[in-house]
C-alpha atoms as a PDB file:
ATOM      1  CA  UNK A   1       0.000   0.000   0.000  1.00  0.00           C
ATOM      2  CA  UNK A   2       1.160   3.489  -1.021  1.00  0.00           C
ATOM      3  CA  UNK A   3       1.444   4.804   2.796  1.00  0.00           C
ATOM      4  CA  UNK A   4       0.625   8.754   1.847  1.00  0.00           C
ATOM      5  CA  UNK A   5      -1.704   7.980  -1.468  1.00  0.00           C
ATOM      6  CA  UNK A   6      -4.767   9.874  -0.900  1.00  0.00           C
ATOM      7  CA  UNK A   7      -7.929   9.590  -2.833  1.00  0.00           C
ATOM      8  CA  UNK A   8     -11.039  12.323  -1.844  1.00  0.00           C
ATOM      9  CA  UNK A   9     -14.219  11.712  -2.855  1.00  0.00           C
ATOM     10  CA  UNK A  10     -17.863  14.141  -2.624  1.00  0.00           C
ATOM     11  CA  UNK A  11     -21.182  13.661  -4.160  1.00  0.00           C
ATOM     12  CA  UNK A  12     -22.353  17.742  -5.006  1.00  0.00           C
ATOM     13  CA  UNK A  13     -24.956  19.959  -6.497  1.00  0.00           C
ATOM     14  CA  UNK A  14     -23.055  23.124  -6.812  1.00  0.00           C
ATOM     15  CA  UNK A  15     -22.166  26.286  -8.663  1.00  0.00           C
ATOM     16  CA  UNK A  16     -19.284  26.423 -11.472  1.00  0.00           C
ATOM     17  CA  UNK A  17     -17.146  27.837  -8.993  1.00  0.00           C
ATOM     18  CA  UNK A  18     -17.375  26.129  -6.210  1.00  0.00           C
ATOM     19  CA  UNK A  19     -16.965  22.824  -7.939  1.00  0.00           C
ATOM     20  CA  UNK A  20     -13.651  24.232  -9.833  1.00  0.00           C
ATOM     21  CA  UNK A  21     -12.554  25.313  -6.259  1.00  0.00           C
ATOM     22  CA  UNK A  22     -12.961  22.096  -5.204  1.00  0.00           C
ATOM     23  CA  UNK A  23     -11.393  20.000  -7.820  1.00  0.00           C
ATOM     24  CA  UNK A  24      -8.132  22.658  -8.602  1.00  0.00           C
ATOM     25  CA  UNK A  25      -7.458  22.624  -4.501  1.00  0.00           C
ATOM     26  CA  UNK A  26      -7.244  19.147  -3.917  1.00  0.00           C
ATOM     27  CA  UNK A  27      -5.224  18.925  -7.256  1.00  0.00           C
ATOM     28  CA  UNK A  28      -2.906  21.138  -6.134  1.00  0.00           C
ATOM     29  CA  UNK A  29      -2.415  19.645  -2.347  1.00  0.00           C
ATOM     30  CA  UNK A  30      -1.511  16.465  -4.074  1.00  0.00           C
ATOM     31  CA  UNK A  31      -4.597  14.368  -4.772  1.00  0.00           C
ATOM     32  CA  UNK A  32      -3.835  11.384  -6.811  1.00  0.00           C
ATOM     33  CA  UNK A  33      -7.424  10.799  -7.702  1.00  0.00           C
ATOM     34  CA  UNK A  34     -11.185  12.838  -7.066  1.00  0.00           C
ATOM     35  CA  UNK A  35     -14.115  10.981  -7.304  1.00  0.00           C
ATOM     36  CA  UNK A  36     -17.099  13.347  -8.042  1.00  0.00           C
ATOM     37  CA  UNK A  37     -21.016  12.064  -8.125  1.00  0.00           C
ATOM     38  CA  UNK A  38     -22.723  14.974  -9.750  1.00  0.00           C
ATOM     39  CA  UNK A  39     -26.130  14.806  -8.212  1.00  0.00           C
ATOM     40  CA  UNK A  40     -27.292  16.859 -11.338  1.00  0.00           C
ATOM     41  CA  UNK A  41     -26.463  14.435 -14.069  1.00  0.00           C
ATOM     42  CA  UNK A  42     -26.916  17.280 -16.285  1.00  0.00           C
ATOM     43  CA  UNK A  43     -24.173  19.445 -14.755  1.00  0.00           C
ATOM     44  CA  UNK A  44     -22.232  21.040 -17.144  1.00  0.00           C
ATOM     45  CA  UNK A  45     -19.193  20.516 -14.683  1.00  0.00           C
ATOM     46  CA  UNK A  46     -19.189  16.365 -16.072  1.00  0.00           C
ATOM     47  CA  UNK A  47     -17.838  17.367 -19.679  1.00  0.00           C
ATOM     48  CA  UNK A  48     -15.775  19.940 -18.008  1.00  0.00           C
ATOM     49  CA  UNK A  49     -13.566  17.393 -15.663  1.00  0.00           C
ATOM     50  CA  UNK A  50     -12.120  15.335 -18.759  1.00  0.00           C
ATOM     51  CA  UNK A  51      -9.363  17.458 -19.441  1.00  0.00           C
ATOM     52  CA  UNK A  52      -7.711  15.485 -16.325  1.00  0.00           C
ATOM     53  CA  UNK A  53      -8.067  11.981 -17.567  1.00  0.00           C
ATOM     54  CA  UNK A  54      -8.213   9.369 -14.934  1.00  0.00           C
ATOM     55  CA  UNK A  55      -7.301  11.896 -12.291  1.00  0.00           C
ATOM     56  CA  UNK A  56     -10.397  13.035 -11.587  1.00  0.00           C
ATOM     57  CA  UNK A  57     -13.604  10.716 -12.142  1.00  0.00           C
ATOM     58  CA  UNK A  58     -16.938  12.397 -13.088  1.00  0.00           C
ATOM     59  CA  UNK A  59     -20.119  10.311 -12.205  1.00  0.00           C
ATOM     60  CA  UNK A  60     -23.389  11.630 -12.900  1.00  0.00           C
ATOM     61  CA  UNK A  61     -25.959  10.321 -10.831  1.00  0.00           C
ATOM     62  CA  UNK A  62     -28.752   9.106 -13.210  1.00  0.00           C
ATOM     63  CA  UNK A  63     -31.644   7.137 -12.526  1.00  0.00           C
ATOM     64  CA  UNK A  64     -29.682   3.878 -13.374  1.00  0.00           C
ATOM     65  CA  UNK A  65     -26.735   4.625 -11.685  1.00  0.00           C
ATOM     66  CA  UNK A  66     -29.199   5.349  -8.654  1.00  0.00           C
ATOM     67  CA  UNK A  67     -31.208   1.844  -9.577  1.00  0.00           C
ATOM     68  CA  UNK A  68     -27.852  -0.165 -10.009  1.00  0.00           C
ATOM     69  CA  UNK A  69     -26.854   0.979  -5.686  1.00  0.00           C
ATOM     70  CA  UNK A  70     -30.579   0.003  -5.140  1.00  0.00           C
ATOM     71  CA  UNK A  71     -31.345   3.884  -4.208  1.00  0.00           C
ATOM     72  CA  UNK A  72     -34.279   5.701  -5.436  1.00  0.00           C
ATOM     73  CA  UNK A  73     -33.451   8.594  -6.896  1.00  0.00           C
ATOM     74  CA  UNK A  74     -36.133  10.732  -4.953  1.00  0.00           C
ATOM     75  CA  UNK A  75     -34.374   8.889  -1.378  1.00  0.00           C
ATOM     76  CA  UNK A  76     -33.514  12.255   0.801  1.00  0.00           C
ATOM     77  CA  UNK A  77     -29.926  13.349   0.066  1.00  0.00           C
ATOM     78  CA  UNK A  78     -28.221  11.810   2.697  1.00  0.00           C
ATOM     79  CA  UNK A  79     -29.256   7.961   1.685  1.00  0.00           C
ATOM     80  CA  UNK A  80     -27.897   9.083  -1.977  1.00  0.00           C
ATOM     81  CA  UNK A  81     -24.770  10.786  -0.516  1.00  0.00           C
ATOM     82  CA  UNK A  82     -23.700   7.551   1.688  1.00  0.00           C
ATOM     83  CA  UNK A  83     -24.628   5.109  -1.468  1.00  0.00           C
ATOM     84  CA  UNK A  84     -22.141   7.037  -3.619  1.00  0.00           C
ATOM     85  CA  UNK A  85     -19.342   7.101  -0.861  1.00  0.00           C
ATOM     86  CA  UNK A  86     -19.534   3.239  -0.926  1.00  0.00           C
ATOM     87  CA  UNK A  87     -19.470   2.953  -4.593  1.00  0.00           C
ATOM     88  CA  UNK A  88     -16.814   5.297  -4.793  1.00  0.00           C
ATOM     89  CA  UNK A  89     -14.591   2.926  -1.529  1.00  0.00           C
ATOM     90  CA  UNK A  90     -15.253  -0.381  -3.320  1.00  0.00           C
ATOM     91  CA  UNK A  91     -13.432   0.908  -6.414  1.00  0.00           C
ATOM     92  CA  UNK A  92     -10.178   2.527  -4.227  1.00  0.00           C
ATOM     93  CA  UNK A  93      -7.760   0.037  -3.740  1.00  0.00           C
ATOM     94  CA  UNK A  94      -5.207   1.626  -2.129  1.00  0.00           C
ATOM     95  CA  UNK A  95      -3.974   4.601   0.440  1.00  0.00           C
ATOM     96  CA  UNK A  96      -6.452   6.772   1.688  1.00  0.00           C
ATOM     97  CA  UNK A  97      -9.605   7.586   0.993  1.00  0.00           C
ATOM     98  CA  UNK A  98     -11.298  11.058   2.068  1.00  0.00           C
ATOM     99  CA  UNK A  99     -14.675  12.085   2.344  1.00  0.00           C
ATOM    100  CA  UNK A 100     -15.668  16.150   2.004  1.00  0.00           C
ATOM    101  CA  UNK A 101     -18.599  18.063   0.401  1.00  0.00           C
ATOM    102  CA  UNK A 102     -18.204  20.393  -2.404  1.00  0.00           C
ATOM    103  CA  UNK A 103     -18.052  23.510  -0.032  1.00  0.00           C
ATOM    104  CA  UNK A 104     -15.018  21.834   2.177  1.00  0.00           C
ATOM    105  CA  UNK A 105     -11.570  21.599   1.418  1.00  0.00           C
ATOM    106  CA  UNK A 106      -8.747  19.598   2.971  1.00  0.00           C
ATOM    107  CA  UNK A 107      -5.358  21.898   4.037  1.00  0.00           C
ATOM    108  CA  UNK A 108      -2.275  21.186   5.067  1.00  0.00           C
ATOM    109  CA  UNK A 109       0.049  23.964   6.852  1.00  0.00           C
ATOM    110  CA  UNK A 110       3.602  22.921   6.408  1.00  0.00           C
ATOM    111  CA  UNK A 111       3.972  19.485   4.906  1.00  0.00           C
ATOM    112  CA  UNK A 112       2.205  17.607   2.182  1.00  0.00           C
ATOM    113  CA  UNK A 113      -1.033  16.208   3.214  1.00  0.00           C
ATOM    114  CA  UNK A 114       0.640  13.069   1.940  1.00  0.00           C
ATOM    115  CA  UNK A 115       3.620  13.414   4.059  1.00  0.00           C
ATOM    116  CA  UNK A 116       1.310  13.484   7.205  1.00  0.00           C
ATOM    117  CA  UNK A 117      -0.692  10.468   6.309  1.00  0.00           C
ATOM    118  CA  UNK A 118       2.901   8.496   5.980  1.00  0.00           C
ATOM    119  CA  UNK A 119       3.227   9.990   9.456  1.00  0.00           C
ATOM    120  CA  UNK A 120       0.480   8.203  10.932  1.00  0.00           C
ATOM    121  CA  UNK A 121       1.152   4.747  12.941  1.00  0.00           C
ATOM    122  CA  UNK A 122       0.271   1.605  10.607  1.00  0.00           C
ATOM    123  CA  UNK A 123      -1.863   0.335  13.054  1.00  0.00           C
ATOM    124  CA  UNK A 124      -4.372   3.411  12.283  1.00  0.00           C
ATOM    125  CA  UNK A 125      -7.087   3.285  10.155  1.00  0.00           C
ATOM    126  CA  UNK A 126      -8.592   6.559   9.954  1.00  0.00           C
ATOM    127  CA  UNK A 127      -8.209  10.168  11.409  1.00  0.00           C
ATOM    128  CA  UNK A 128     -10.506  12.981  11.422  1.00  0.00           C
ATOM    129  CA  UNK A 129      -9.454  16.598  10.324  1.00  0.00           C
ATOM    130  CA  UNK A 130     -11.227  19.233  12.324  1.00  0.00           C
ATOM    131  CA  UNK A 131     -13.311  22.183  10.469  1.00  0.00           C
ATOM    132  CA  UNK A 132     -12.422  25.737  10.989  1.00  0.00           C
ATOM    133  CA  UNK A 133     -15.258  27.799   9.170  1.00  0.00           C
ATOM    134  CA  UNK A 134     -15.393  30.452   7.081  1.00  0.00           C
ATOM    135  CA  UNK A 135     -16.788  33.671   7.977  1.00  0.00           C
ATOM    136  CA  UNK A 136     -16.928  37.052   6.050  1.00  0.00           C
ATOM    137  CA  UNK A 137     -15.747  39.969   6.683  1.00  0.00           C
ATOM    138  CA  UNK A 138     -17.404  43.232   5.202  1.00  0.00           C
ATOM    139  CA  UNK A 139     -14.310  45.320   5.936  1.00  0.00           C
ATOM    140  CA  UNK A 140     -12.119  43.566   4.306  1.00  0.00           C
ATOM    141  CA  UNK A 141     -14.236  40.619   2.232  1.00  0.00           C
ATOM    142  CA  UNK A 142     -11.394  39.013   0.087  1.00  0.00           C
ATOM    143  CA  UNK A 143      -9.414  37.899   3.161  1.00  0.00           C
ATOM    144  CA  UNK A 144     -10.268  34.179   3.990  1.00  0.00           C
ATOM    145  CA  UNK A 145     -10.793  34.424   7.733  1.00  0.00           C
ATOM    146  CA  UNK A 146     -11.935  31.159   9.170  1.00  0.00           C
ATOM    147  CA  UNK A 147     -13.036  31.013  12.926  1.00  0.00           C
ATOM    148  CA  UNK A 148     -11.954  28.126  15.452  1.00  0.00           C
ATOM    149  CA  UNK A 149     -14.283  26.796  18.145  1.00  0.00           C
ATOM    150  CA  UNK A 150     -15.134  29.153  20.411  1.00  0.00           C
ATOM    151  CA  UNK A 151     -16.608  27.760  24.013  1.00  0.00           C
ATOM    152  CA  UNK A 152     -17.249  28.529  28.001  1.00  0.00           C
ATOM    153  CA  UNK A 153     -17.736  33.108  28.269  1.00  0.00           C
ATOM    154  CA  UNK A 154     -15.855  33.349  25.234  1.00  0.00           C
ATOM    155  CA  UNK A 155     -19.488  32.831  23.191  1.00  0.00           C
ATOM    156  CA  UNK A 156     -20.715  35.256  25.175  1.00  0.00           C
ATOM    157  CA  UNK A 157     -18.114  37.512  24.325  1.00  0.00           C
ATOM    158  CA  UNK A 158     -17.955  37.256  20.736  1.00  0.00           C
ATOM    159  CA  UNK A 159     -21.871  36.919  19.846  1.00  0.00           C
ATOM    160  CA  UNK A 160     -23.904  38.723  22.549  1.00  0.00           C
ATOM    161  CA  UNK A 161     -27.275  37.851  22.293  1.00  0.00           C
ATOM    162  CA  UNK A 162     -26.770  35.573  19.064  1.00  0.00           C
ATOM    163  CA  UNK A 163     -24.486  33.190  21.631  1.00  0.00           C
ATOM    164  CA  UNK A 164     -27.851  31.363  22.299  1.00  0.00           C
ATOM    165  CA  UNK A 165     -28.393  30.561  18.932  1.00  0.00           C
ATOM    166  CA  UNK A 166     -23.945  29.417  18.793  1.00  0.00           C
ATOM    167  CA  UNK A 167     -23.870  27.809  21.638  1.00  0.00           C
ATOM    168  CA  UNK A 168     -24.963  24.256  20.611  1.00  0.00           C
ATOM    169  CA  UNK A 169     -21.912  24.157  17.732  1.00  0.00           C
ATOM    170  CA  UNK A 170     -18.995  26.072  19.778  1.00  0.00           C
ATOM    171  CA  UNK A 171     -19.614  29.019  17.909  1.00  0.00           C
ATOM    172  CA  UNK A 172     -19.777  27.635  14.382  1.00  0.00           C
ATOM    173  CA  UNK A 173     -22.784  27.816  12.370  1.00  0.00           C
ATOM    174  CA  UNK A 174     -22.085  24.341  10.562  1.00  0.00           C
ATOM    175  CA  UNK A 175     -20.769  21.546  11.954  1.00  0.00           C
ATOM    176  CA  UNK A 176     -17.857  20.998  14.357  1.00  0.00           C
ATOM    177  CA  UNK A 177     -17.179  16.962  13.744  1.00  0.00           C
ATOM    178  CA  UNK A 178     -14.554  17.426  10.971  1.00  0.00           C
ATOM    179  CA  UNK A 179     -14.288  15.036   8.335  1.00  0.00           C
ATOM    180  CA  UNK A 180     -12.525  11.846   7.834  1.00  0.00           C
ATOM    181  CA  UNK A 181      -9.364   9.882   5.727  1.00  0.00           C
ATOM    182  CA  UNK A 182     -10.095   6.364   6.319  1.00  0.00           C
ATOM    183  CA  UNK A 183      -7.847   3.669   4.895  1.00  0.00           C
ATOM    184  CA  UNK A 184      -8.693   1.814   1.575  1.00  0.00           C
ATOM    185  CA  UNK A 185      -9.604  -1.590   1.902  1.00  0.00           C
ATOM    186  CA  UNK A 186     -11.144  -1.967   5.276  1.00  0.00           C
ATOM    187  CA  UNK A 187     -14.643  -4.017   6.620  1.00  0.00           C
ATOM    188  CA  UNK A 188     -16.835  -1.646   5.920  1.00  0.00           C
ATOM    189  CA  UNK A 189     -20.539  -2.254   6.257  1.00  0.00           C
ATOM    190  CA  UNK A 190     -21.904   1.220   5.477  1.00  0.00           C
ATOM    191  CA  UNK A 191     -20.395   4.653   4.869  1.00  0.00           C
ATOM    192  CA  UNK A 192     -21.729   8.140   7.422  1.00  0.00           C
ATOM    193  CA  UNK A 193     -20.991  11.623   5.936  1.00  0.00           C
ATOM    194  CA  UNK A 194     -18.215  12.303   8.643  1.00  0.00           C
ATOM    195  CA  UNK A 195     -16.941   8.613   9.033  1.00  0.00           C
ATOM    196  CA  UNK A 196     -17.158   5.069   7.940  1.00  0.00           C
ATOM    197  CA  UNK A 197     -19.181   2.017   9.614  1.00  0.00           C
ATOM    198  CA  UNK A 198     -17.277  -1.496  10.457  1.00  0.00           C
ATOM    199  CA  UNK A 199     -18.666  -5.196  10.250  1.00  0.00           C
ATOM    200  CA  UNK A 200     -19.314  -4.814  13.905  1.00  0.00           C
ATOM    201  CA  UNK A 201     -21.299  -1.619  13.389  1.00  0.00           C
ATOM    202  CA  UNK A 202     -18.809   0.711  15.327  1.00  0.00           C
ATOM    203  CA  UNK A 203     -17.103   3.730  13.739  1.00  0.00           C
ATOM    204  CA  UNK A 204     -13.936   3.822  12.022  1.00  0.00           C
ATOM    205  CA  UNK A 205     -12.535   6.812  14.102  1.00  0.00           C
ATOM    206  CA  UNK A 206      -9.281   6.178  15.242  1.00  0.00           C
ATOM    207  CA  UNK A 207      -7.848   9.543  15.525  1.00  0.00           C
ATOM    208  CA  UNK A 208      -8.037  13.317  15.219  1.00  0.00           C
ATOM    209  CA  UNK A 209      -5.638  16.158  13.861  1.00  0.00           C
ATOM    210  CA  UNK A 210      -6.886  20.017  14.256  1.00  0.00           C
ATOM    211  CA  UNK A 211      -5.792  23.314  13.256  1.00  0.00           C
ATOM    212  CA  UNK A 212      -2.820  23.156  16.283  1.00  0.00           C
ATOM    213  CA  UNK A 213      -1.380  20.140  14.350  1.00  0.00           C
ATOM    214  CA  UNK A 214      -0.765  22.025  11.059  1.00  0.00           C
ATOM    215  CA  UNK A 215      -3.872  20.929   9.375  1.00  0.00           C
ATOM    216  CA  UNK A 216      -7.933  21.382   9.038  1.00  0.00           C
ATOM    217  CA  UNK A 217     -10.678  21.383   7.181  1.00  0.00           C
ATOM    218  CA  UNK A 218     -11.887  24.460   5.599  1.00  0.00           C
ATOM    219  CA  UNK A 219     -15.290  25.113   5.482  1.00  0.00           C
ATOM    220  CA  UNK A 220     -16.646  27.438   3.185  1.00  0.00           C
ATOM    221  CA  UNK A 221     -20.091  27.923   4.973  1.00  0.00           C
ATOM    222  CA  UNK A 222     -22.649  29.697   3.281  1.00  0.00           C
ATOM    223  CA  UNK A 223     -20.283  32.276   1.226  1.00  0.00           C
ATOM    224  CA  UNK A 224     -22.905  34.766   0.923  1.00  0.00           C
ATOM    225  CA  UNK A 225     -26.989  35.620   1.550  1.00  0.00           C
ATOM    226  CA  UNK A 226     -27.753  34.416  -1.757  1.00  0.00           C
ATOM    227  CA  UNK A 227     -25.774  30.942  -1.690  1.00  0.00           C
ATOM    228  CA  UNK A 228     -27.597  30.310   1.501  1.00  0.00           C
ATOM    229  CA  UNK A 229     -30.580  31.167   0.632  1.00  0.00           C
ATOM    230  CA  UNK A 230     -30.552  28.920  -2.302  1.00  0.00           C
ATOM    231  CA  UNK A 231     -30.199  26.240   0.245  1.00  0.00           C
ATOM    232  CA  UNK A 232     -32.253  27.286   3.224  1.00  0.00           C
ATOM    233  CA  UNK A 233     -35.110  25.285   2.170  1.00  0.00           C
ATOM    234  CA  UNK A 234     -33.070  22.118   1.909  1.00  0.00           C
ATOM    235  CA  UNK A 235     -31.815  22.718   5.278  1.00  0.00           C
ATOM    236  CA  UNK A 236     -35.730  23.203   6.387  1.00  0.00           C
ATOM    237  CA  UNK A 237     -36.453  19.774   4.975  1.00  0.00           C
ATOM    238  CA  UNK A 238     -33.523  18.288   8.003  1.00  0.00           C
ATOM    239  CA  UNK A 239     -35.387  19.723  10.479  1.00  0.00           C
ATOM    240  CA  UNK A 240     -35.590  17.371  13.653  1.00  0.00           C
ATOM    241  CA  UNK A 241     -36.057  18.394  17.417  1.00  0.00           C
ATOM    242  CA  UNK A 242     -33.329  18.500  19.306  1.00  0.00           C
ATOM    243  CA  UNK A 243     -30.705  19.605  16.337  1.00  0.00           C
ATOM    244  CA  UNK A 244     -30.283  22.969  16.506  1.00  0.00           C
ATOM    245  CA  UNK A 245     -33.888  23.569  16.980  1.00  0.00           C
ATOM    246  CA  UNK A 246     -33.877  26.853  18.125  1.00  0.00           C
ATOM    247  CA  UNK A 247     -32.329  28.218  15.243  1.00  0.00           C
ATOM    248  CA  UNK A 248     -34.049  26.435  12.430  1.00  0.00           C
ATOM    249  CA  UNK A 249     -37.299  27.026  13.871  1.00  0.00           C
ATOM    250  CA  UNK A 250     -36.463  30.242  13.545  1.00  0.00           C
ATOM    251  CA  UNK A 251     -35.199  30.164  10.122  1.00  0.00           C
ATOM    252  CA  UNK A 252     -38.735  27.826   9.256  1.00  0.00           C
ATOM    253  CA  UNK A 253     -40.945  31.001  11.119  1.00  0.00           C
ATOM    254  CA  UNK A 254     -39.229  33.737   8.912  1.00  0.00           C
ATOM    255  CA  UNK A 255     -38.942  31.581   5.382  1.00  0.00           C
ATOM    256  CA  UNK A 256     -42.824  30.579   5.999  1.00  0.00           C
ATOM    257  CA  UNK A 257     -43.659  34.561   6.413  1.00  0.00           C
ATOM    258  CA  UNK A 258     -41.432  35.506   3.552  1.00  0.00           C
ATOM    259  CA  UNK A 259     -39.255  37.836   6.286  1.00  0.00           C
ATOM    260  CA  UNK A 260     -36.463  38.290   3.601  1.00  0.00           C
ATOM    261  CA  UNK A 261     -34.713  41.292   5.246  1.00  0.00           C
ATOM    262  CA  UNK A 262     -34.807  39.372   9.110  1.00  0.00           C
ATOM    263  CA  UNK A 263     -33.512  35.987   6.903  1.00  0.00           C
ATOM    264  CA  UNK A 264     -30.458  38.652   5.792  1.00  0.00           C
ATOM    265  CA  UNK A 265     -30.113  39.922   9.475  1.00  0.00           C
ATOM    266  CA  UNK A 266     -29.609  36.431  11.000  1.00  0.00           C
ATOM    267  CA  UNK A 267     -27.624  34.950   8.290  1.00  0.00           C
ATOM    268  CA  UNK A 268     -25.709  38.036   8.629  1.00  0.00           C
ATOM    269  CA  UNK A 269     -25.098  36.901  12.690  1.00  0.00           C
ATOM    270  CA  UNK A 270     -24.426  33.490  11.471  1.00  0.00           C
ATOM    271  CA  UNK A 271     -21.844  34.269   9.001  1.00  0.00           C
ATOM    272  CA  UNK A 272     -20.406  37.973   8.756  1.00  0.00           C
ATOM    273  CA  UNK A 273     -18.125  39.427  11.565  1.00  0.00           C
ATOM    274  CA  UNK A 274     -17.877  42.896  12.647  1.00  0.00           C
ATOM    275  CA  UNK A 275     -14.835  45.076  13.227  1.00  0.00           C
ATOM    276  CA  UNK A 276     -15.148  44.554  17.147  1.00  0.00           C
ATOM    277  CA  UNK A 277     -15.784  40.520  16.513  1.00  0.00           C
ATOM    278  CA  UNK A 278     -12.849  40.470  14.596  1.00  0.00           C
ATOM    279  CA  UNK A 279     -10.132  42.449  16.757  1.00  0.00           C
ATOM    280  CA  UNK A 280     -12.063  40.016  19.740  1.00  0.00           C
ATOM    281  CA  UNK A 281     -11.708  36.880  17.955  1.00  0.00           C
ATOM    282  CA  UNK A 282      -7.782  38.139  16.463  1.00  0.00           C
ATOM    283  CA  UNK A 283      -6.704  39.373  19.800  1.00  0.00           C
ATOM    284  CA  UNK A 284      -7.688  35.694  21.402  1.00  0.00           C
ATOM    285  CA  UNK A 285      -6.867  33.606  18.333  1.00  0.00           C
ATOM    286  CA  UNK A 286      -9.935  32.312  17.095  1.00  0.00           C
ATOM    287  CA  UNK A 287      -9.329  33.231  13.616  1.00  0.00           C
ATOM    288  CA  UNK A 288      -7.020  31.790  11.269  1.00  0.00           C
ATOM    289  CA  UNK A 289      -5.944  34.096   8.194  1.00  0.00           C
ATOM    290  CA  UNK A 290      -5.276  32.028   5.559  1.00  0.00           C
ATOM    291  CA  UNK A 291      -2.691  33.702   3.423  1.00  0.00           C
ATOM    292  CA  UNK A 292      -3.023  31.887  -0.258  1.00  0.00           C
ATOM    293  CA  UNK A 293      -3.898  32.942  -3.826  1.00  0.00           C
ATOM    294  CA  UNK A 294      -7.289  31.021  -4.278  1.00  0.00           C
ATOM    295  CA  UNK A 295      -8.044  32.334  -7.630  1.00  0.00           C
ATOM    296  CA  UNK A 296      -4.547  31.547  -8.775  1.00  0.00           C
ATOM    297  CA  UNK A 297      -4.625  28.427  -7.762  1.00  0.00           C
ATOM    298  CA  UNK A 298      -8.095  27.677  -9.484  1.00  0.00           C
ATOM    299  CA  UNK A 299      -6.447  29.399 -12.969  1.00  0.00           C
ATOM    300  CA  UNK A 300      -3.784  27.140 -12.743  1.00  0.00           C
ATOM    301  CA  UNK A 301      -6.634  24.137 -13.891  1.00  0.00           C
ATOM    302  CA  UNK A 302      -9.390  26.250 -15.411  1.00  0.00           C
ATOM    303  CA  UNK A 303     -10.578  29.495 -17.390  1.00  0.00           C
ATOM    304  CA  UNK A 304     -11.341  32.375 -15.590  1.00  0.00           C
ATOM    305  CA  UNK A 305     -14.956  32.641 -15.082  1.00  0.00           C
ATOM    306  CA  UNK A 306     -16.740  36.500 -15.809  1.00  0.00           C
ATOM    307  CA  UNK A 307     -18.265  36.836 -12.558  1.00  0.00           C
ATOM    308  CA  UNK A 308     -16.585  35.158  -9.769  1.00  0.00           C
ATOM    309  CA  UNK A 309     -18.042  33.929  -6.420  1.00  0.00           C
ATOM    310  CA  UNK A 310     -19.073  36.862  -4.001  1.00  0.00           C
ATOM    311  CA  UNK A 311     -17.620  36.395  -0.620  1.00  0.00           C
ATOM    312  CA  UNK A 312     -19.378  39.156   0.293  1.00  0.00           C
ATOM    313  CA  UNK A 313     -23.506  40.163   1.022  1.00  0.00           C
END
């Protein structure tokens, strides 16, 4: 077995951008092969991922593709996203093999991602990378500020009155498990979004690495009011008691009675930062500024596009 091969894999629905993110990052931290399900088997994105040959592997998700895992194609998105995560393990033979979505992207401070998986003892099969998220600042809304977990008065602190609706996630509006690089060619009875199942039915989480160990997971949460919008009823549709309640209820109350300027205001508190949150959070260090030419790393594999992805409003 190739002891740092990595392999990352993501079923998505997502604007040109995004997706080209996604596919020139990982290309460019040393990838040997993406697996992408295209959700939309009509994305344009499929035709546009042959330039890299075998490197990166375009499925769209048809209703046969969908009939051959024994999903319907109507399942909710989370049966479909697991089913494609195990088609896409059964056909990795080797190394590692990690799972992200579209908006996430696997980084590496100081060594090759690859280098710290041939780090790891042999004995482990999997570690989790912890998320930092994204959040926008007006000020300044090119710089990619990403926020740590924030916990105990430090909420209080940062949000004010929003805290009650941060508290649940340390201060992150998305989630704060990370995602994981399990080891190709395990017992594996089912595949999770954040981790893979054994033959006994226990997870395959044998280890974590965070932002203090030189690495994370960036999560690009929601890059502006009109990406999450887009999404906010598909969010709506995971609404359970007892996960995050208080804040999708919320978000349910003001979609139902069309409250589009409140909707701005609280995904402004989720998301956006203001000049005192961000000398609060800088002075503690809760943010991390990441200090790397995104869009010249995405022209290094594709065209420029005419209108790029707001970051900001």
């Amino acid at each position: 077995m190739a002891a740092g091969k990595w392999s990352i894999v993501t079923i998505l629905r997502e604007p040109r951008e995004v997706l080209e993110r996604f596919v020139a990052w990982h290309l460019h931290q040393g990838a040997d092969r993406i697996h992408l399900y295209f959700d939309d088997p009509q994305d344009p994105g499929i035709d546009a991922m042959r330039q890299f040959g075998e490197r990166v592997i375009a499925t769209p998700c048809t209703d046969a593709f969908w009939e051959e895992l024994g999903v319907l194609e109507v399942a909710n998105f989370t049966k479909r996203q697991n089913a494609a995560i195990m088609h896409a393990y059964r056909q990795i033979e080797d190394g590692w093999v990690a799972v992200v979505d579209g908006d996430e992207l696997l980084w590496s401070n100081d060594r090759p991602i690859s280098e710290m998986l041939k780090a790891l003892p042999e004995t482990q099969r999997s570690v989790v990378i912890r998320p930092v998220e994204y959040v926008n600042y007006p000020q300044e809304p090119e710089k990619l500020l990403f926020r740590r977990f924030i916990d105990g008065d430090m909420l209080d602190q940062v949000f004010g009155n929003f805290a009650v609706f941060m508290n649940r996630n340390r201060g992150f509006a998305g989630h704060v498990t990370g995602k994981t690089l399990t080891r190709a060619g395990l017992e594996v009875s089912r595949a999770h979004p954040h981790w893979f199942v054994d033959a006994d039915g226990k997870r395959i989480t044998d280890g974590a690495l965070a932002l203090d160990d030189g690495c994370a997971l960036l999560h690009f949460y929601f890059l502006n009011y009109a990406d999450w919008r887009r999404k906010a009823d598909f969010r709506l549709k995971a609404f359970r008691n007892g996960r995050r309640d208080m804040l999708l209820a919320r978000m349910h109350r003001l979609v139902k009675l069309g409250r589009e300027r409140k909707l701005r205001f609280l995904w402004s508190g989720l998301h956006q930062i203001t000049p005192s949150q961000h000398d609060l959070m800088k002075t503690n260090g809760l943010l991390l500024d990441l200090d790397v030419d995104m869009a010249g790393i995405v022209g290094r594999y594709f065209a420029p596009v005419e209108e790029p992805l707001r970051l900001a409003g």
